[in-house]
Protein backbone atom coordinates (compact mmCIF):
# COMPACT_ATOMS: atom_id res chain seq x y z
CA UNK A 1 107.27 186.71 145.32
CA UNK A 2 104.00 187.89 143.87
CA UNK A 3 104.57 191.43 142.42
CA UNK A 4 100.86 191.96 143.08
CA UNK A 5 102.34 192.30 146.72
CA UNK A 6 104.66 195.07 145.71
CA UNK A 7 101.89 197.19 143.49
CA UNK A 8 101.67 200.75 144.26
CA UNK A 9 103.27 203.28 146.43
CA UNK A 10 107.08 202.06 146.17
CA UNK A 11 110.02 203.97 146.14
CA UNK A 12 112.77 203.76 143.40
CA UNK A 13 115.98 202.89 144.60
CA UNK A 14 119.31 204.92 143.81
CA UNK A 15 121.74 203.38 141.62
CA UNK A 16 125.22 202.76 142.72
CA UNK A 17 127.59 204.80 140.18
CA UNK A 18 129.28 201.58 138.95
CA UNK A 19 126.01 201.07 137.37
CA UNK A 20 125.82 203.93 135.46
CA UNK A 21 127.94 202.79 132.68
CA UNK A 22 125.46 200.50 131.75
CA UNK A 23 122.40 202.10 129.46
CA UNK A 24 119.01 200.58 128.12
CA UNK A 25 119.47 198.47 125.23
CA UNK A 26 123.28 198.34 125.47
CA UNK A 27 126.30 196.52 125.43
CA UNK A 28 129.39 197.83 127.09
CA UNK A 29 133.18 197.36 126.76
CA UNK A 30 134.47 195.21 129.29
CA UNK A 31 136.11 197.38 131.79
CA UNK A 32 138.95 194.48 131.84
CA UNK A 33 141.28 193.79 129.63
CA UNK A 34 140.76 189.61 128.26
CA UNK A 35 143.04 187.46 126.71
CA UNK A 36 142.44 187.45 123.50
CA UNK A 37 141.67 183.46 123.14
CA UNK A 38 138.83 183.82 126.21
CA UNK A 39 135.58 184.42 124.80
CA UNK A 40 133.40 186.65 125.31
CA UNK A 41 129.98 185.61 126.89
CA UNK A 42 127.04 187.83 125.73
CA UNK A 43 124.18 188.48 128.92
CA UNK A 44 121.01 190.17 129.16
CA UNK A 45 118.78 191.66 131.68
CA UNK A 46 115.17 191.87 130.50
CA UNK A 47 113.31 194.17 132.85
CA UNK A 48 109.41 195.78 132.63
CA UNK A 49 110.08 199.89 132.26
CA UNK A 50 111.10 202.25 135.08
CA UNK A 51 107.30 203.54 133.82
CA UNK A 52 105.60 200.68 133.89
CA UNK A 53 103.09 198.93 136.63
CA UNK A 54 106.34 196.97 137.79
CA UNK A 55 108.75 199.83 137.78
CA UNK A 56 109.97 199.90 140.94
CA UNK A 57 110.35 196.46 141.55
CA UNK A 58 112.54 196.39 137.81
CA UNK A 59 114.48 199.17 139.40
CA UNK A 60 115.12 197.25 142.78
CA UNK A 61 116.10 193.94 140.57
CA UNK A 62 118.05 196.35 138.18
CA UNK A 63 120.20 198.00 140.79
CA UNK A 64 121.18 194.39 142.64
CA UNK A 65 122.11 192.57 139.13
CA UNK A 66 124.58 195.81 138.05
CA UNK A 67 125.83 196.07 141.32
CA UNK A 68 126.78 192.31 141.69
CA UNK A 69 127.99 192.61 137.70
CA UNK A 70 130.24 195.54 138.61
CA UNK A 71 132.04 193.51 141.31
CA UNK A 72 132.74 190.20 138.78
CA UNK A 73 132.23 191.10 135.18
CA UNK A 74 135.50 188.90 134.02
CA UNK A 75 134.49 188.08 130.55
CA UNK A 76 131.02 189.01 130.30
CA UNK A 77 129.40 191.83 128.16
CA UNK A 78 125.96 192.36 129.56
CA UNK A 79 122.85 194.49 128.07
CA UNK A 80 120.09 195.62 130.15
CA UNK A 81 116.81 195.72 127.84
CA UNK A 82 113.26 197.09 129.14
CA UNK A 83 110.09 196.15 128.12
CA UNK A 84 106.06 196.53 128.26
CA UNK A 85 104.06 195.15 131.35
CA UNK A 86 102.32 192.39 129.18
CA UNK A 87 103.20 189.17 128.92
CA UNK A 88 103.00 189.53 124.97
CA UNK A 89 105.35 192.52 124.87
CA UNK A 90 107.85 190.61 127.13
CA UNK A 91 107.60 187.09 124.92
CA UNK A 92 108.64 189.45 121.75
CA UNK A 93 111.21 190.94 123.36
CA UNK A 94 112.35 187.45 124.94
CA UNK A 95 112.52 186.48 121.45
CA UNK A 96 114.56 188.56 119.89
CA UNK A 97 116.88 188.37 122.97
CA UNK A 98 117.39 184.84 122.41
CA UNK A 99 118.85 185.59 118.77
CA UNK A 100 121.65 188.08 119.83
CA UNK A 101 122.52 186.57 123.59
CA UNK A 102 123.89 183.36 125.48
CA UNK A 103 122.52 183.88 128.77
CA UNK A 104 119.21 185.28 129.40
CA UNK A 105 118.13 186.86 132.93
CA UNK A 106 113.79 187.88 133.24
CA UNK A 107 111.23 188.04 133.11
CA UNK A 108 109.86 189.51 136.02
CA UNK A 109 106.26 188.89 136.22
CA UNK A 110 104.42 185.77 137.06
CA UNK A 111 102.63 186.21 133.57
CA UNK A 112 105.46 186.70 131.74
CA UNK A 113 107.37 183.56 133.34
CA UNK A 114 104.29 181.65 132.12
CA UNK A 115 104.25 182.25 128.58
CA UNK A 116 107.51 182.00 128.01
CA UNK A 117 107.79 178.60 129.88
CA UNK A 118 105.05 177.29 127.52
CA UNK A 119 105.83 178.86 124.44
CA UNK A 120 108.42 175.95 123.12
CA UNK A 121 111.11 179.39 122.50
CA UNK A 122 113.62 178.31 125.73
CA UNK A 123 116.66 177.69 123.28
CA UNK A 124 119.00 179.28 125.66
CA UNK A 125 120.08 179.36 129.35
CA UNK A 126 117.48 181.45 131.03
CA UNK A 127 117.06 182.61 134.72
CA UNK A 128 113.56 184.05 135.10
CA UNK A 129 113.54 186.20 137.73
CA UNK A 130 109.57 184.93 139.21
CA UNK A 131 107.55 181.83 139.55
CA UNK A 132 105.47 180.85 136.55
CA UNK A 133 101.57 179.92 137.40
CA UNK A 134 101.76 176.50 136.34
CA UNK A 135 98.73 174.24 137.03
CA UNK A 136 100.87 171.63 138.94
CA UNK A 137 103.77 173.01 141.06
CA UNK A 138 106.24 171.36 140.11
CA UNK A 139 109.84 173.09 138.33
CA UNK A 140 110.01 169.50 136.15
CA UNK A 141 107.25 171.53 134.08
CA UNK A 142 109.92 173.90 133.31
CA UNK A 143 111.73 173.94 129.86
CA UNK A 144 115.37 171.86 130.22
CA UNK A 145 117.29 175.50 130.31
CA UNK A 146 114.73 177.44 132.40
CA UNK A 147 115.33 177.96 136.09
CA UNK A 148 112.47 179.99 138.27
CA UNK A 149 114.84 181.43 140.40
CA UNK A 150 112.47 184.32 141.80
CA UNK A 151 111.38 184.64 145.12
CA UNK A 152 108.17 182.79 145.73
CA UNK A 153 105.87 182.97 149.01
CA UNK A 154 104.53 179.38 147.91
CA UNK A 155 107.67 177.96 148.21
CA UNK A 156 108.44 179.86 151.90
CA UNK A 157 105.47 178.55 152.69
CA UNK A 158 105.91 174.72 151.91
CA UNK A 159 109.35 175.46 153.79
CA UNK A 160 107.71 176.40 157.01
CA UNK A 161 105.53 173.09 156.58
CA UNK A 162 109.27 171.09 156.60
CA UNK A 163 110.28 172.93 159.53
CA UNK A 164 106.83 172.83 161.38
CA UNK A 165 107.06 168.69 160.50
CA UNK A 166 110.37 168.58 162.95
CA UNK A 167 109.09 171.11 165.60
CA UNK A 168 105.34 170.65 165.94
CA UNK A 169 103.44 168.95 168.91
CA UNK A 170 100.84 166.05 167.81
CA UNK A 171 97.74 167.82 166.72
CA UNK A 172 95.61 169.90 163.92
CA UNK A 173 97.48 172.85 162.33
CA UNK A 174 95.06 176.04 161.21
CA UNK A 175 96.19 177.91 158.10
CA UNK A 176 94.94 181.18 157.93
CA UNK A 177 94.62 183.99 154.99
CA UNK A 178 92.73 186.60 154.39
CA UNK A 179 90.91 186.82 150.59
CA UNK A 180 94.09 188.43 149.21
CA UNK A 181 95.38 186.44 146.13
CA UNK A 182 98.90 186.19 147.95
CA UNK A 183 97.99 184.97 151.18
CA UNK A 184 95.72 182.19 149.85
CA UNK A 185 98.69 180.80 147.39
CA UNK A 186 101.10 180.94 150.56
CA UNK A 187 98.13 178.93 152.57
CA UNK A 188 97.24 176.35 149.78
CA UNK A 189 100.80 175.35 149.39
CA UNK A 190 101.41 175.29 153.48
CA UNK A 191 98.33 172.95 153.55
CA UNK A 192 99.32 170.46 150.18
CA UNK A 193 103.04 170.34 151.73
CA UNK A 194 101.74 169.72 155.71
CA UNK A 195 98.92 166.79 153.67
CA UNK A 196 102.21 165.44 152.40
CA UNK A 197 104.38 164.91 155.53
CA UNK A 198 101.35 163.69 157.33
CA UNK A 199 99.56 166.60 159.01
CA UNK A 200 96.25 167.47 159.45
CA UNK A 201 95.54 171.34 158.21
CA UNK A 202 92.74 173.36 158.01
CA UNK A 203 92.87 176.55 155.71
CA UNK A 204 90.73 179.14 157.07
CA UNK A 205 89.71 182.57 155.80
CA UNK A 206 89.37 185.56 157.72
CA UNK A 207 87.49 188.64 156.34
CA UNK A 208 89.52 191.80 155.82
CA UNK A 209 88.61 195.59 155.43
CA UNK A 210 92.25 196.76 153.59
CA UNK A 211 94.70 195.44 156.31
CA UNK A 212 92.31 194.85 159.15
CA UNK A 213 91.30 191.78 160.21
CA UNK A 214 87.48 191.68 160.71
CA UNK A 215 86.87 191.30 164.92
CA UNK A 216 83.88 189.29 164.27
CA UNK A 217 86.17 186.64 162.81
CA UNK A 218 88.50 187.03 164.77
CA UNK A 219 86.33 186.41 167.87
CA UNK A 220 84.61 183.27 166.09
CA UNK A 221 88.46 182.27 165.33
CA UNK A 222 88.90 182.36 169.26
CA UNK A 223 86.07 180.33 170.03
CA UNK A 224 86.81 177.65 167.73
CA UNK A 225 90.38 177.33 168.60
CA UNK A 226 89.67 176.90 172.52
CA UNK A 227 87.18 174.22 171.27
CA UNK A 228 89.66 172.49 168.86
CA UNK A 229 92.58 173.33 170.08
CA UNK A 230 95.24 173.20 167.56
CA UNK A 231 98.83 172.43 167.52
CA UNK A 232 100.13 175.74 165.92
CA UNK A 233 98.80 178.36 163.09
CA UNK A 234 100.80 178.65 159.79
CA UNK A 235 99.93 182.79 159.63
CA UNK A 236 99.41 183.63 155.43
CA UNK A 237 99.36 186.75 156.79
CA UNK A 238 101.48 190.17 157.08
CA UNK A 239 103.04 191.13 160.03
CA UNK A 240 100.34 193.70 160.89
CA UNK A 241 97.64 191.62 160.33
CA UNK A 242 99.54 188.95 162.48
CA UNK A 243 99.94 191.28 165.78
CA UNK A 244 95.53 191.90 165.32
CA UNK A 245 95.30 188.08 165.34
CA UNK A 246 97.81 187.59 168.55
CA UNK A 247 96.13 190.34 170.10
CA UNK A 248 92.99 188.42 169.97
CA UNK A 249 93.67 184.68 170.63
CA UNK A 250 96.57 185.33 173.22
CA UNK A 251 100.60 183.87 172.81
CA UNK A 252 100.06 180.94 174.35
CA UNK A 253 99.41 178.63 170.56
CA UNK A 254 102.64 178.82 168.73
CA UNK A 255 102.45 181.36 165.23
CA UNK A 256 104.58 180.26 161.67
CA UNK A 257 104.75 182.76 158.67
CA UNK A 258 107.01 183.76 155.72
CA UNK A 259 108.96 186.55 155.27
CA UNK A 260 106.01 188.90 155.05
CA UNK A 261 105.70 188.42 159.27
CA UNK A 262 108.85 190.55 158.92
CA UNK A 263 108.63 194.58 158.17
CA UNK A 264 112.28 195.39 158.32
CA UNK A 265 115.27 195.73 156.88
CA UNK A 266 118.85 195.37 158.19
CA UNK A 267 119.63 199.51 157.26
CA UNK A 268 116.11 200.96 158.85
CA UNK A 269 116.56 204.31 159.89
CA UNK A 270 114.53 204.25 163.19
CA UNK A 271 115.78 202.86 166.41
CA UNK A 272 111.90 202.43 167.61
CA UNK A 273 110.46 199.94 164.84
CA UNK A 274 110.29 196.46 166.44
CA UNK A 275 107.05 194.47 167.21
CA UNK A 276 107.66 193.16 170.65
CA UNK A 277 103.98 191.68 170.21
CA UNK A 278 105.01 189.34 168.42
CA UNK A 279 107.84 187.97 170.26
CA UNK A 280 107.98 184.00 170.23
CA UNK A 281 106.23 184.60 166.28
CA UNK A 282 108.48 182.13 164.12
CA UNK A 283 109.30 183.03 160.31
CA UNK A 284 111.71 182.27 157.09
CA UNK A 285 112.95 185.32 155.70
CA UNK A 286 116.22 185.61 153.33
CA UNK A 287 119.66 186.46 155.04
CA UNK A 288 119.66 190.21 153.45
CA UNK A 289 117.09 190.67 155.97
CA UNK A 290 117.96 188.70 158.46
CA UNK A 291 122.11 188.50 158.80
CA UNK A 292 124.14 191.47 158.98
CA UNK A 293 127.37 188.95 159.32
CA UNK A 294 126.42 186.68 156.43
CA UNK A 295 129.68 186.78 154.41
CA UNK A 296 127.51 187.46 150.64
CA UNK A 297 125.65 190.22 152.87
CA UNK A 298 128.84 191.98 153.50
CA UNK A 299 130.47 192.02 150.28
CA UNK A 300 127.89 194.28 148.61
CA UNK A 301 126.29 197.77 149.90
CA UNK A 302 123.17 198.10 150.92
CA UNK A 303 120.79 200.22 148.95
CA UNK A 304 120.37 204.46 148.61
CA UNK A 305 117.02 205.63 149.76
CA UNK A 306 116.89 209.58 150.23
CA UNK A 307 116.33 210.60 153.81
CA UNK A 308 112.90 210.69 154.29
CA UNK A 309 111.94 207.54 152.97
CA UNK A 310 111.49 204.25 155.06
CA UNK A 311 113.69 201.38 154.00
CA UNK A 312 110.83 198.84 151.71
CA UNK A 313 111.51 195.44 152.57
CA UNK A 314 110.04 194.08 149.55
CA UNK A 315 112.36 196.41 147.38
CA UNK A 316 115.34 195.40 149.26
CA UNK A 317 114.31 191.47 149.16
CA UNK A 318 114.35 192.39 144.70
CA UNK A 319 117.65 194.26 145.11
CA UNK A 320 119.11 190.78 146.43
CA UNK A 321 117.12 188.72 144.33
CA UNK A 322 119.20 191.06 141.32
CA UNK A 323 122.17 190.22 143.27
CA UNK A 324 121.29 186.63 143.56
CA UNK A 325 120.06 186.04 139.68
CA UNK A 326 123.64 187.94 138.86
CA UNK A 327 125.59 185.36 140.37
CA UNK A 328 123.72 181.98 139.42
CA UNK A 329 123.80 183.51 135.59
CA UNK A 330 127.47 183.85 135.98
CA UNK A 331 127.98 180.24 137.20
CA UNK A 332 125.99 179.45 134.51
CA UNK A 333 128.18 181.53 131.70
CA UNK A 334 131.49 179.65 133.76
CA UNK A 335 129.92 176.55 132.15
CA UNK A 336 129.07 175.22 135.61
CA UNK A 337 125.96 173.02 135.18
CA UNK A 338 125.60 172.09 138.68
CA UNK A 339 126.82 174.16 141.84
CA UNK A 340 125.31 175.84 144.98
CA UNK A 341 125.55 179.37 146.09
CA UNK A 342 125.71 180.56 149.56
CA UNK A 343 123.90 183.58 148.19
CA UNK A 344 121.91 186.61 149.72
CA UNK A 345 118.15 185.44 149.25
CA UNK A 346 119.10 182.04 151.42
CA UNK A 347 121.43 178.70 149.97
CA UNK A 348 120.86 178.15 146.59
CA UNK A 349 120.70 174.77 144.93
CA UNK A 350 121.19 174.70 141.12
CA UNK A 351 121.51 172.43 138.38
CA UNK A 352 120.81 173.66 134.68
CA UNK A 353 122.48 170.82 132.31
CA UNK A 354 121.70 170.94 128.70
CA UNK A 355 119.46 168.58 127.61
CA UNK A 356 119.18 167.64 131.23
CA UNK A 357 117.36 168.01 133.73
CA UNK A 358 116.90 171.46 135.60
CA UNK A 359 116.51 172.12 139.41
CA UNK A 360 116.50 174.95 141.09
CA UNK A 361 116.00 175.16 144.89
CA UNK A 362 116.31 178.25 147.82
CA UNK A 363 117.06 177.73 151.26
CA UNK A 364 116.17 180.48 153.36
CA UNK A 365 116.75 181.96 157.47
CA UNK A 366 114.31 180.49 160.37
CA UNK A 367 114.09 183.58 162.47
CA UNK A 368 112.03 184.03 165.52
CA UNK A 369 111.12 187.51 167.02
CA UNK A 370 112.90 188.62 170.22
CA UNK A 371 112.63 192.01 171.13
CA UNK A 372 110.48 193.01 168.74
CA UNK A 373 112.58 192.19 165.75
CA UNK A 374 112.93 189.18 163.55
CA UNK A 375 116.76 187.29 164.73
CA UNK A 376 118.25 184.06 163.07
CA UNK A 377 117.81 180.54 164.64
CA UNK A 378 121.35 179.30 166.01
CA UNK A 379 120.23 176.20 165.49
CA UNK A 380 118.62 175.79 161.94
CA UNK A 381 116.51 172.90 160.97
């Protein structure tokens, strides 16, 4: 997920008290006893400051890895270490990480992901926690022992374009975006993935004041899609901006989007918030948002916001990303090249052999809204 997305105005998230035990910079004693003859394997967390530009989104990653850590920490000794914002602070501090650990987790910018991934330094298992910009998408350009396991709207995107492939009626397919850096990513990856399987897309651009859709475009949007009539709209959109542009070409052409169609959380406070505009609107979201009953979804709490705050989606999609990253690293440090994970950010593919190649792939929820809120598919494609 881009963490341009998540800039300004978030909330920090509480830390569960298991977590406490754990400082910056630190190593702790495992809280359980080991056989002697099992050794030890040495983890760390590299995270931008709690003061930095990313700070709450390191605290939201943060929380979920301790949390998942305090629940299976058999033979791991983990260290949390913070950094700068800049790529160059986070590539020194990847560096001396890699001298003193076995298994590293971060970074967590986009930036950061990047230099790392071309800096020829990948000597040891690392799970970046983002998508590097790469100039071809494509993980092979990874190092052999560097999976992008963050959450990426590019990849939800191309996802949607599988699932539209199986659903669609014969026709043209509009993507639409505003200028936002985000939304035209999520578009141009929707559009290369449809070109792939076949479909015709057009990427269109609607102007934007902030989070409102400009009604001039919208109504020249209207006009050409009675004239053109398309098949369905892939929606590079938020769910806000979504409801102005259902609002203005009517329910009647079928709506895709990724998990940024859907505003809420699983522990929101208020009974009201649902969206009953945008019933019929189908999206891919992750199953911490979507499934209450998911087995992975139970088995850890959800996170502390103080009373007056409004659950953040985006923070609690980085809490189970920390969750998520906990889990693979683990697998990882269990000497498991290859496994999947029926995780909380959707099924997880992975395959990190030394020397091999590496492969990491994400599987998340088709939802649809019904009643104004975002439900699972019984039937997933």
């Amino acid at each position: 997920m881009s963490l341009a997305a998540l800039a300004g105005g978030l909330s920090g998230l509480c830390a569960p008290a298991s977590a406490n035990t754990i400082g910056t910079d630190s190593v702790p004693a495992n809280d359980e006893a080991a056989a002697p003859a099992v050794a030890q394997v040495r983890m760390v967390l590299l995270v931008p400051s709690r003061s930095g530009v990313f700070g709450s989104a390191a605290d939201a990653v943060r929380t979920g890895f301790l949390t998942a850590y305090s629940r299976q920490k058999e033979n791991i000794t983990l260290a949390v270490v913070e950094t700068g914002d800049s790529a160059a602070e986070m590539q020194k501090a990847y560096n001396e990480a890699s001298g003193k650990y076995d298994i590293l987790v971060g970074p967590l910018s986009r930036s950061a992901v990047t230099a790392i991934a071309q800096s020829g330094q990948v000597q040891k298992p690392t799970v970046a926690l983002a998508q590097p910009d790469l100039a071809v998408e494509s993980e092979a350009q990874l190092p052999p022992q560097m999976l992008a396991a963050g959450l990426s709207l590019e990849d939800e995107a191309r996802q949607v374009a599988n699932w539209v492939e199986l659903e669609k009626a014969p026709g043209k397919i509009f993507a639409i975006s505003t200028g936002v850096a985000w939304q035209k990513r999520a578009a141009r990856a929707f559009s290369a993935r449809g070109r792939q399987l076949g479909m015709q897309t057009d990427s269109l651009e609607l102007n934007a004041a902030g989070n409102v859709l400009n009604a001039a475009g919208l109504a020249q949007l209207g006009r050409r899609i009675e004239q053109e009539k398309p098949a369905l709209i892939f929606a590079a959109l938020d769910a806000s901006q979504t409801l102005q542009l259902r609002s203005a070409i009517g329910t009647e052409i079928p709506i895709y989007g990724t998990s940024q169609l859907n505003p809420f959380t699983l522990n929101r406070q208020n009974p009201n918030d649902k969206m009953p505009e945008l019933d019929g609107v189908k999206l891919i979201d992750i199953p911490w948002l979507l499934q209450a009953e998911h087995p992975a979804v139970q088995a850890y709490p959800r996170t502390v916001i103080n009373d007056n705050e409004r659950p953040n989606p985006d923070l609690e999609r980085l809490y189970a990303l920390g969750i998520d990253a906990y889990r693979i690293a683990r697998e990882i440090a269990a000497q498991r090249s290859g496994f999947d994970l029926d995780g909380v950010t959707g099924q997880l593919s992975v395959n990190i052999a030394a020397g091999g190649s590496t492969f990491f792939q994400r599987k998340e929820t088709q939802a649809v809204y019904q009643d104004g809120v975002a439900v699972p598919i019984a039937n997933q494609r």
